[in-house]
N, C-alpha and C. Protein backbone atom coordinates (compact mmCIF):
# COMPACT_ATOMS: atom_id res chain seq x y z
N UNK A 1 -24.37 6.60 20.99
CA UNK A 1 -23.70 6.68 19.70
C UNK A 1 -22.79 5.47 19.56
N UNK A 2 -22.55 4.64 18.47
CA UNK A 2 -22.22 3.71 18.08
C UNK A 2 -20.97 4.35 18.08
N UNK A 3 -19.49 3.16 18.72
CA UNK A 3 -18.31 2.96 18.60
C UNK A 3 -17.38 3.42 17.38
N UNK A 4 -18.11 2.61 16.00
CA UNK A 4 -17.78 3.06 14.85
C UNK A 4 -17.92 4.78 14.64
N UNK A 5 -19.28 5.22 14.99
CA UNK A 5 -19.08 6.94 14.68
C UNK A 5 -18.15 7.75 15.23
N UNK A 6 -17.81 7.00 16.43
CA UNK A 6 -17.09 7.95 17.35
C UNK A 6 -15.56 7.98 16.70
N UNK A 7 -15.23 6.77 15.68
CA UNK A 7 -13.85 6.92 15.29
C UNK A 7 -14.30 7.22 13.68
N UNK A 8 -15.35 7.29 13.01
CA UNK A 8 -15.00 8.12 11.94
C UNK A 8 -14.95 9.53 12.34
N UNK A 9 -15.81 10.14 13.34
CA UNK A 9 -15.77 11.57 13.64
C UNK A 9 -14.17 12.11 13.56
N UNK A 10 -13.30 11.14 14.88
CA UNK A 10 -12.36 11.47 14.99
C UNK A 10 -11.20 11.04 13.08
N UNK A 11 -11.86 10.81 12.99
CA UNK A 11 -10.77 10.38 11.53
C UNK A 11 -11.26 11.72 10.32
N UNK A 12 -12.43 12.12 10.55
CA UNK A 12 -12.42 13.47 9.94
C UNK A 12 -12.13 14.59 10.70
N UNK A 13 -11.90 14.50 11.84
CA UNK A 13 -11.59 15.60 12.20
C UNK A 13 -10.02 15.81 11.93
N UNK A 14 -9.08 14.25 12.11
CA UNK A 14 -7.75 14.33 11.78
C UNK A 14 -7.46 15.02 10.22
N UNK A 15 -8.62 14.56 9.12
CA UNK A 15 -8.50 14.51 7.53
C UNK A 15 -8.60 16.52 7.91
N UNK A 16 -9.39 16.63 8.14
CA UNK A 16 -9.48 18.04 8.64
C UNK A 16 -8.43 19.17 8.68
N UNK A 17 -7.75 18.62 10.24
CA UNK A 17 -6.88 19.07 10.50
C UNK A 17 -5.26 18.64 9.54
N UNK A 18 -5.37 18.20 8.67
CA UNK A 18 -4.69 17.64 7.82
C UNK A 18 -4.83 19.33 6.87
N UNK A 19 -5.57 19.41 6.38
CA UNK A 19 -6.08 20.38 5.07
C UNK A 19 -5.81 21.51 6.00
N UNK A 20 -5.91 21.92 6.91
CA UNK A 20 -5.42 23.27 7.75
C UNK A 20 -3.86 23.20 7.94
N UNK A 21 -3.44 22.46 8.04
CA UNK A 21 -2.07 22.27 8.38
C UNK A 21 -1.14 21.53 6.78
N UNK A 22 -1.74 21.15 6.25
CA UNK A 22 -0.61 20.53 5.58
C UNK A 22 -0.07 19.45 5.88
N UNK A 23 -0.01 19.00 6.99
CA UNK A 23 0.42 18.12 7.37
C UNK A 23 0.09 16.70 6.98
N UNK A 24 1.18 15.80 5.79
CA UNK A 24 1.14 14.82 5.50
C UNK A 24 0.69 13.40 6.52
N UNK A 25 1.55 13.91 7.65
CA UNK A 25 1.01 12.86 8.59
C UNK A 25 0.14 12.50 9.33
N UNK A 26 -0.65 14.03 9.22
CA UNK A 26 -2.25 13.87 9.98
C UNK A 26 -3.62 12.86 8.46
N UNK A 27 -2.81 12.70 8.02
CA UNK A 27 -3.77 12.26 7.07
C UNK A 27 -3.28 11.03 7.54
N UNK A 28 -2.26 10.10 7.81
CA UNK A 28 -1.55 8.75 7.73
C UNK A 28 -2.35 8.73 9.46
N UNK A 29 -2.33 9.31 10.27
CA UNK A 29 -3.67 9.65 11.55
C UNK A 29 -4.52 8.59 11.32
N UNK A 30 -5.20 9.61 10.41
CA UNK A 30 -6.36 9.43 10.08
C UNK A 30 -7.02 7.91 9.32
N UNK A 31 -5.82 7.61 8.46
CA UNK A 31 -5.85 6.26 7.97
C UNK A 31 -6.24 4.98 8.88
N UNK A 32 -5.39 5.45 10.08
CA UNK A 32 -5.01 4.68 11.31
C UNK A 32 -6.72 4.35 11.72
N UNK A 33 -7.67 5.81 12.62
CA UNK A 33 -8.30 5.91 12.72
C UNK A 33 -9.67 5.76 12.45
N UNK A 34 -9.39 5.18 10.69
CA UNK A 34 -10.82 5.08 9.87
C UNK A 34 -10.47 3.56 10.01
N UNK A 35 -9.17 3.32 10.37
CA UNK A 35 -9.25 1.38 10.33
C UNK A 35 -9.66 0.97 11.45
N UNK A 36 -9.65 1.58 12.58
CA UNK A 36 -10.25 1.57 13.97
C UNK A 36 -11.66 0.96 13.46
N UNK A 37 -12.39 2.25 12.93
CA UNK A 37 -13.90 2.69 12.48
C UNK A 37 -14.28 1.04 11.84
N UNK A 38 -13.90 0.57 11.01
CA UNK A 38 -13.29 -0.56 10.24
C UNK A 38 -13.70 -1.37 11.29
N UNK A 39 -12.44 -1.58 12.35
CA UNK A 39 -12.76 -2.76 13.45
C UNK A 39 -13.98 -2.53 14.21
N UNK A 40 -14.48 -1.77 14.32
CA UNK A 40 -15.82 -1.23 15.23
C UNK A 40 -16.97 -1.95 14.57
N UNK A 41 -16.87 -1.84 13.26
CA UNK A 41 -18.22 -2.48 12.12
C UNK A 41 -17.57 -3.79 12.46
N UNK A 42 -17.02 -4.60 12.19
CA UNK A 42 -16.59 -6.06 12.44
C UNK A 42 -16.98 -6.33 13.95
N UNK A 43 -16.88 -5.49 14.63
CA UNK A 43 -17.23 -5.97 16.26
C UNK A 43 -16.56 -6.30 16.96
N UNK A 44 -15.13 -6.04 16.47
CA UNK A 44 -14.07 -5.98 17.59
C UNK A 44 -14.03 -5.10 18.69
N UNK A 45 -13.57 -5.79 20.25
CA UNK A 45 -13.94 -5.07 21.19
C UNK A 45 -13.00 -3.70 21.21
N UNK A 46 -13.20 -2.79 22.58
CA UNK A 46 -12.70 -1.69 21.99
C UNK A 46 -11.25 -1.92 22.43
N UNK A 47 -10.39 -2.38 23.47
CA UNK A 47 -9.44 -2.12 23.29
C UNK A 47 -8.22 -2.53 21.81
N UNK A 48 -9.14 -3.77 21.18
CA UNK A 48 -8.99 -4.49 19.83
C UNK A 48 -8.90 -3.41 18.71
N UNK A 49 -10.09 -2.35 18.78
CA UNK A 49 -9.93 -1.03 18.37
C UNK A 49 -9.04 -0.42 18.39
N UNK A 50 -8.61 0.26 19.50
CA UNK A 50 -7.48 1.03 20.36
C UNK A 50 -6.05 0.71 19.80
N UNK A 51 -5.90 -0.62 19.52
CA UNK A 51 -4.82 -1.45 18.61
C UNK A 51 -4.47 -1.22 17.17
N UNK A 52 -5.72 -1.58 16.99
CA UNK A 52 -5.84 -1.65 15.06
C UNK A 52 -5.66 -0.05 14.96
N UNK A 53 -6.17 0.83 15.20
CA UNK A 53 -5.79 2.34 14.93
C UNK A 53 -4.31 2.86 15.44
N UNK A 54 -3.50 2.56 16.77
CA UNK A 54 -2.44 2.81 16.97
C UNK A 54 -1.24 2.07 15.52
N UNK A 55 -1.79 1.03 15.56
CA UNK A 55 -0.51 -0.44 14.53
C UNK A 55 -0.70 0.48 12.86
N UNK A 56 -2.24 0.57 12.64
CA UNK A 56 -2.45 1.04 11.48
C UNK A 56 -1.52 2.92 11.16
N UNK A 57 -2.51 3.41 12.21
CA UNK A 57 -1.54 5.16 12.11
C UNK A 57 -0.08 5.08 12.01
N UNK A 58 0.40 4.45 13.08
CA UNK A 58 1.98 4.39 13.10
C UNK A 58 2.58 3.74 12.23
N UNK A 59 2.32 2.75 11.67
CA UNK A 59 2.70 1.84 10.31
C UNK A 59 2.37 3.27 9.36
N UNK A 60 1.01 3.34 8.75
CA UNK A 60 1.19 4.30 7.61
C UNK A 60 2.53 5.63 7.85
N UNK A 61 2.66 6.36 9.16
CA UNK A 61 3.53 7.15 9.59
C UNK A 61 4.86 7.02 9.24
N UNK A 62 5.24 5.70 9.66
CA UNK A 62 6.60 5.44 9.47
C UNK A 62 6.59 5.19 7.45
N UNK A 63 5.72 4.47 7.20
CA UNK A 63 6.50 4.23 5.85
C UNK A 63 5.90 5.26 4.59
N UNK A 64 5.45 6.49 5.53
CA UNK A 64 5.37 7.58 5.10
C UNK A 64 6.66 8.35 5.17
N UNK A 65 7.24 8.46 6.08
CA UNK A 65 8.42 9.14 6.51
C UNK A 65 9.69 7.39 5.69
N UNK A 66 9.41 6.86 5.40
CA UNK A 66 10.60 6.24 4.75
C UNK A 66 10.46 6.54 3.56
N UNK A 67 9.39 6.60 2.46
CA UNK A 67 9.29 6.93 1.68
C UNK A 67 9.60 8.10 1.15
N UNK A 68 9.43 9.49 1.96
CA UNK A 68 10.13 10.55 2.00
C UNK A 68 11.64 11.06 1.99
N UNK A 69 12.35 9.94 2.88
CA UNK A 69 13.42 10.00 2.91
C UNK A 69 14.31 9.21 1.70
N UNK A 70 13.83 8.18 1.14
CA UNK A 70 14.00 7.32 0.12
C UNK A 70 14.21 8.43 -0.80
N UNK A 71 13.39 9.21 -1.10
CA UNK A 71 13.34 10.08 -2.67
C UNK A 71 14.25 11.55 -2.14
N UNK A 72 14.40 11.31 -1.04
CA UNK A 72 15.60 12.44 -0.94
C UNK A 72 16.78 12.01 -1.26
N UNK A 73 16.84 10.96 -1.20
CA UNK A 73 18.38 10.00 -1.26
C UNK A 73 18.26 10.28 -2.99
N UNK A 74 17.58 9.62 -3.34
CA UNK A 74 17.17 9.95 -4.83
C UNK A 74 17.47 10.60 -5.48
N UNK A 75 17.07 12.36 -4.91
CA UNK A 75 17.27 13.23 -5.22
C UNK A 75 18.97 13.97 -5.15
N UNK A 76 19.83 13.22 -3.93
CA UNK A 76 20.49 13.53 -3.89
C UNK A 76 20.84 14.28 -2.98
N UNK A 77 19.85 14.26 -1.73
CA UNK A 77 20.38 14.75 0.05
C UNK A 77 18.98 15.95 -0.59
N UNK A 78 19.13 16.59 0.56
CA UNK A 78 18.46 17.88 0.94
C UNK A 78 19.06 18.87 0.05
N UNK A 79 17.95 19.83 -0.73
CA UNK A 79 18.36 20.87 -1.69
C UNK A 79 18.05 22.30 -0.93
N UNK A 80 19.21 22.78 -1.37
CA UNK A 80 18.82 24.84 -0.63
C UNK A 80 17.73 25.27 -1.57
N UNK A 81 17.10 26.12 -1.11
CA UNK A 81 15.84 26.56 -1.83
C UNK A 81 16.52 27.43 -3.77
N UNK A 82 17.91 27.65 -3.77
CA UNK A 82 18.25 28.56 -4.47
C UNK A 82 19.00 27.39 -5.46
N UNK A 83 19.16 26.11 -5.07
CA UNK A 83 19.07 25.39 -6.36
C UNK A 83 17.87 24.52 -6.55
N UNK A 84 16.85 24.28 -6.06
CA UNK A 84 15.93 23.36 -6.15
C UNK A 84 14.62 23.70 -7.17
N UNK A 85 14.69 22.85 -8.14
CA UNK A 85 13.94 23.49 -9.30
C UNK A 85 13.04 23.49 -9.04
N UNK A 86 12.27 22.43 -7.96
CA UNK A 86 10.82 22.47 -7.47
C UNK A 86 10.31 23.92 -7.32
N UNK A 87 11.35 24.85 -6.75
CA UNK A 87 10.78 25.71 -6.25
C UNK A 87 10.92 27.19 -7.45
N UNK A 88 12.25 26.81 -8.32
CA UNK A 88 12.68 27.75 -9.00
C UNK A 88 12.44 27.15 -10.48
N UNK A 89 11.76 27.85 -11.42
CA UNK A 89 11.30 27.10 -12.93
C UNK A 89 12.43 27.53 -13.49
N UNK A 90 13.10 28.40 -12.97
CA UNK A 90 13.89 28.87 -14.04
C UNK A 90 16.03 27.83 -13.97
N UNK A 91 15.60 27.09 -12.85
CA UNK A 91 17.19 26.17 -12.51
C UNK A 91 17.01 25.07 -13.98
N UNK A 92 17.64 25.26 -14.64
CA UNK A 92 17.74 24.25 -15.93
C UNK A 92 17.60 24.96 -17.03
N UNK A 93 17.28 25.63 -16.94
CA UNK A 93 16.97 26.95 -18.37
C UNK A 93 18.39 27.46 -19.01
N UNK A 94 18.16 27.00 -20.07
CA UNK A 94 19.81 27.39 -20.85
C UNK A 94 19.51 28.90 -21.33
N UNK A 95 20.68 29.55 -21.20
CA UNK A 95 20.91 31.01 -22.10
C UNK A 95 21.79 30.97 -22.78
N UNK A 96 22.15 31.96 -23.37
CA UNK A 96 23.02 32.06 -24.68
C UNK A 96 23.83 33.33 -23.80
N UNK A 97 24.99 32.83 -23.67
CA UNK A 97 25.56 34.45 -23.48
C UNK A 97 27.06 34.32 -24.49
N UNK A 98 27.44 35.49 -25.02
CA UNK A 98 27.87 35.66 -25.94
C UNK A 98 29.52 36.72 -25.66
N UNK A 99 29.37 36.78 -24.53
CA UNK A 99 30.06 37.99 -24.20
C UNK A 99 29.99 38.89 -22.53
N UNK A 100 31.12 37.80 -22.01
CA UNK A 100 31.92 38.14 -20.52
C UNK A 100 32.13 39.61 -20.03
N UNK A 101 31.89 40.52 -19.10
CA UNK A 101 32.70 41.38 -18.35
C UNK A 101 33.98 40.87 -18.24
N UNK A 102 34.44 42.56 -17.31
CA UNK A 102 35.81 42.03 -16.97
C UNK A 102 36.05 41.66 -15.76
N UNK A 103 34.85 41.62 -14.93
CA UNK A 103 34.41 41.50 -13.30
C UNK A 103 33.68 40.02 -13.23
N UNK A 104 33.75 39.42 -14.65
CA UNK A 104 33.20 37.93 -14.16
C UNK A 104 32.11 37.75 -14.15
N UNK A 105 30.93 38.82 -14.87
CA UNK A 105 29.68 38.77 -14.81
C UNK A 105 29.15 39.08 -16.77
N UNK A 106 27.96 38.67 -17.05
CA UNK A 106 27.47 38.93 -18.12
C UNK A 106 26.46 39.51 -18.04
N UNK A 107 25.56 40.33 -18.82
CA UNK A 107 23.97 41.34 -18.95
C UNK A 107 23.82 40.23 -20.34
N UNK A 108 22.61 39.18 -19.50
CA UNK A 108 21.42 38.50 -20.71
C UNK A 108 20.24 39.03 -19.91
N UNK A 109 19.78 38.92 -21.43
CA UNK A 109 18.44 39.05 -21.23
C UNK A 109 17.08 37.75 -21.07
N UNK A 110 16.97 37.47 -20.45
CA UNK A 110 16.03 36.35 -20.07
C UNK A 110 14.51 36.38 -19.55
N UNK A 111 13.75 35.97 -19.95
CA UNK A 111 12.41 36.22 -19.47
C UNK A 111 11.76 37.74 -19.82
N UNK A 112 12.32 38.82 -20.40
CA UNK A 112 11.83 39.92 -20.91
C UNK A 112 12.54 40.56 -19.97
N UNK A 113 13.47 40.18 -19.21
CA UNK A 113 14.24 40.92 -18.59
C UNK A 113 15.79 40.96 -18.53
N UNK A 114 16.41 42.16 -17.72
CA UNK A 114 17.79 41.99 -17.31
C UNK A 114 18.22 41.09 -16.54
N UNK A 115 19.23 40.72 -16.91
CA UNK A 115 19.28 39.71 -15.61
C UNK A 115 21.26 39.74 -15.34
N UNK A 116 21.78 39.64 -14.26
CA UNK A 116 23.11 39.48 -14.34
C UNK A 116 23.23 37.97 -14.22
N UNK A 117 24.62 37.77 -15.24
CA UNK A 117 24.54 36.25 -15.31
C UNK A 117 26.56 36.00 -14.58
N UNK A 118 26.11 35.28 -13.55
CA UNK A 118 28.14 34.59 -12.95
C UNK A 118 28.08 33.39 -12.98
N UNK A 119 29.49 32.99 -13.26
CA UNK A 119 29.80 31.84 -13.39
C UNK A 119 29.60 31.30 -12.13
N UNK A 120 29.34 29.91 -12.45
CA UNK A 120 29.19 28.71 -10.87
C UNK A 120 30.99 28.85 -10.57
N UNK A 121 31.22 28.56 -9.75
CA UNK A 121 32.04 28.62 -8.54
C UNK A 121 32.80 27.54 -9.77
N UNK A 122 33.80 27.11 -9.55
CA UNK A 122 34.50 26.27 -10.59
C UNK A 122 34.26 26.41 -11.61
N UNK A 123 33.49 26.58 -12.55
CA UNK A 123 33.18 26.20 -13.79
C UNK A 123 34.24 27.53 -14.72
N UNK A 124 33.99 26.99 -16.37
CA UNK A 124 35.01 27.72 -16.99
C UNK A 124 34.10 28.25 -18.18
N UNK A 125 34.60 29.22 -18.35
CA UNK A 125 33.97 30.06 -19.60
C UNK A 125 34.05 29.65 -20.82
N UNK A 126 33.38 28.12 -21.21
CA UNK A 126 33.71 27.77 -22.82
C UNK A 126 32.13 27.90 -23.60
N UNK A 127 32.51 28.32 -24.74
CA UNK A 127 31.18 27.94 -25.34
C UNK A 127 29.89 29.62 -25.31
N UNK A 128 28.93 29.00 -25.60
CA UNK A 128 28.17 30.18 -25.28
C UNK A 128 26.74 30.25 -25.16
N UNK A 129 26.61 28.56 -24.55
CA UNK A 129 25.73 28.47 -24.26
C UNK A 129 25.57 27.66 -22.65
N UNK A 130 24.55 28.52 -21.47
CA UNK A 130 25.11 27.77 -20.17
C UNK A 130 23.61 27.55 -19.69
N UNK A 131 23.46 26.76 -18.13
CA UNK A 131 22.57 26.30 -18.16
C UNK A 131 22.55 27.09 -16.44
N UNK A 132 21.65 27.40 -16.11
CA UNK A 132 20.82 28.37 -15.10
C UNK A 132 21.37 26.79 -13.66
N UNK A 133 21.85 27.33 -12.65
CA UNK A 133 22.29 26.50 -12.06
C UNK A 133 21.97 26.64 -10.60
N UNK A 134 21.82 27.85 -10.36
CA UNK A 134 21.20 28.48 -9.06
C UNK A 134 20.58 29.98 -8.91
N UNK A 135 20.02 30.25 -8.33
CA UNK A 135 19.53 31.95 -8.47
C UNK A 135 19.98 32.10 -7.33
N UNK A 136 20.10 33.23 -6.76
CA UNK A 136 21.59 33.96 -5.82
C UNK A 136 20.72 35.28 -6.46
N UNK A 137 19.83 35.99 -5.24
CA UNK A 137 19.00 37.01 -4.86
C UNK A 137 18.53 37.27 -6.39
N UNK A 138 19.07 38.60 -6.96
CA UNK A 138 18.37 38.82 -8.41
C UNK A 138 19.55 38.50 -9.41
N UNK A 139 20.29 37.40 -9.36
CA UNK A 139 21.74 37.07 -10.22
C UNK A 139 21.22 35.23 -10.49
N UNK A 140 22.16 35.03 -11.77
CA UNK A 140 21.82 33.83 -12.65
C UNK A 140 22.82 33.40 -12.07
N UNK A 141 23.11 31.92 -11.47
CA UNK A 141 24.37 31.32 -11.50
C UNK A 141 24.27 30.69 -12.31
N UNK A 142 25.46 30.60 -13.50
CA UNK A 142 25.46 29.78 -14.87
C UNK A 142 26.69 28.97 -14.83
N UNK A 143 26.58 27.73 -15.36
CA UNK A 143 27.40 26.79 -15.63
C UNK A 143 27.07 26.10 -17.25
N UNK A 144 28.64 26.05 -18.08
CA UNK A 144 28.61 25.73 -19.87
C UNK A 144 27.85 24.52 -19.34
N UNK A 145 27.01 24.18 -20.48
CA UNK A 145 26.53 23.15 -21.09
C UNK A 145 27.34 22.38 -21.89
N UNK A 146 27.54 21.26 -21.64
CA UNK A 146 28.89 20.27 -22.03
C UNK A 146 27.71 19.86 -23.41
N UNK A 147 28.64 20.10 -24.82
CA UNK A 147 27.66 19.66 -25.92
C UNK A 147 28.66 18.61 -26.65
């Protein structure tokens, strides 16, 4: 079996194990590995191989993982799952509430449902319209919308 098959095999088996796992970096592997495959058709010897797939995988790896970290900075550090809109559709969603308890909480109705709505931690009760700021188990954390 030709040199070249033996490193596409292994470069689908990484793409593979990529789709079972999730794992972003078994695919950047695999990149590595199909450039191997690459040097094999050119006729580079094998430890020349052995090279071009280590320089290639680990290069894509790293500026995979910089790139990742770049758009966290971006984003603004690491988000808790209970403000991160990626995960929650409803963090940015304005309500209308019209009318405070005396315990610091409001009953809107949102999405066809009840929902209890509290103020964010600092924020002040002006206005009457606020914007969905975190979810906190089955409760709205709301903060005014500056208009």
């Amino acid at each position: 079996m030709a040199e070249s098959t033996l490193w596409w095999i292994a470069s689908g088996v990484a793409v593979g194990a990529e789709l079972l796992t999730g794992t972003l970096y078994l695919l950047m592997v695999a990149i590595g590995l199909a450039a191997a495959a690459v040097a094999a058709h050119l006729g580079l010897s094998a430890p020349v191989q052995m090279l071009v797939a280590a320089v290639v995988g680990s290069a894509t790896v790293v500026l995979c993982y910089l790139r990742q970290k770049r758009q966290e900075r971006r984003r603004g550090g690491q988000r808790s799952a209970q403000t991160d809109p990626d995960l929650h559709l409803d963090i940015g969603e304005q309500l209308h509430i019209a009318e405070w308890n005396a315990d610091g909480t409001a009953q809107v109705r949102y999405r066809g449902a009840q929902w209890t709505a509290v103020l964010r931690h600092g924020a002040d009760r002006t206005g009457t319209t606020y914007r969905v700021a975190e979810l906190e188990g089955s409760r709205l954390l709301v903060e005014p919308v500056s208009e």
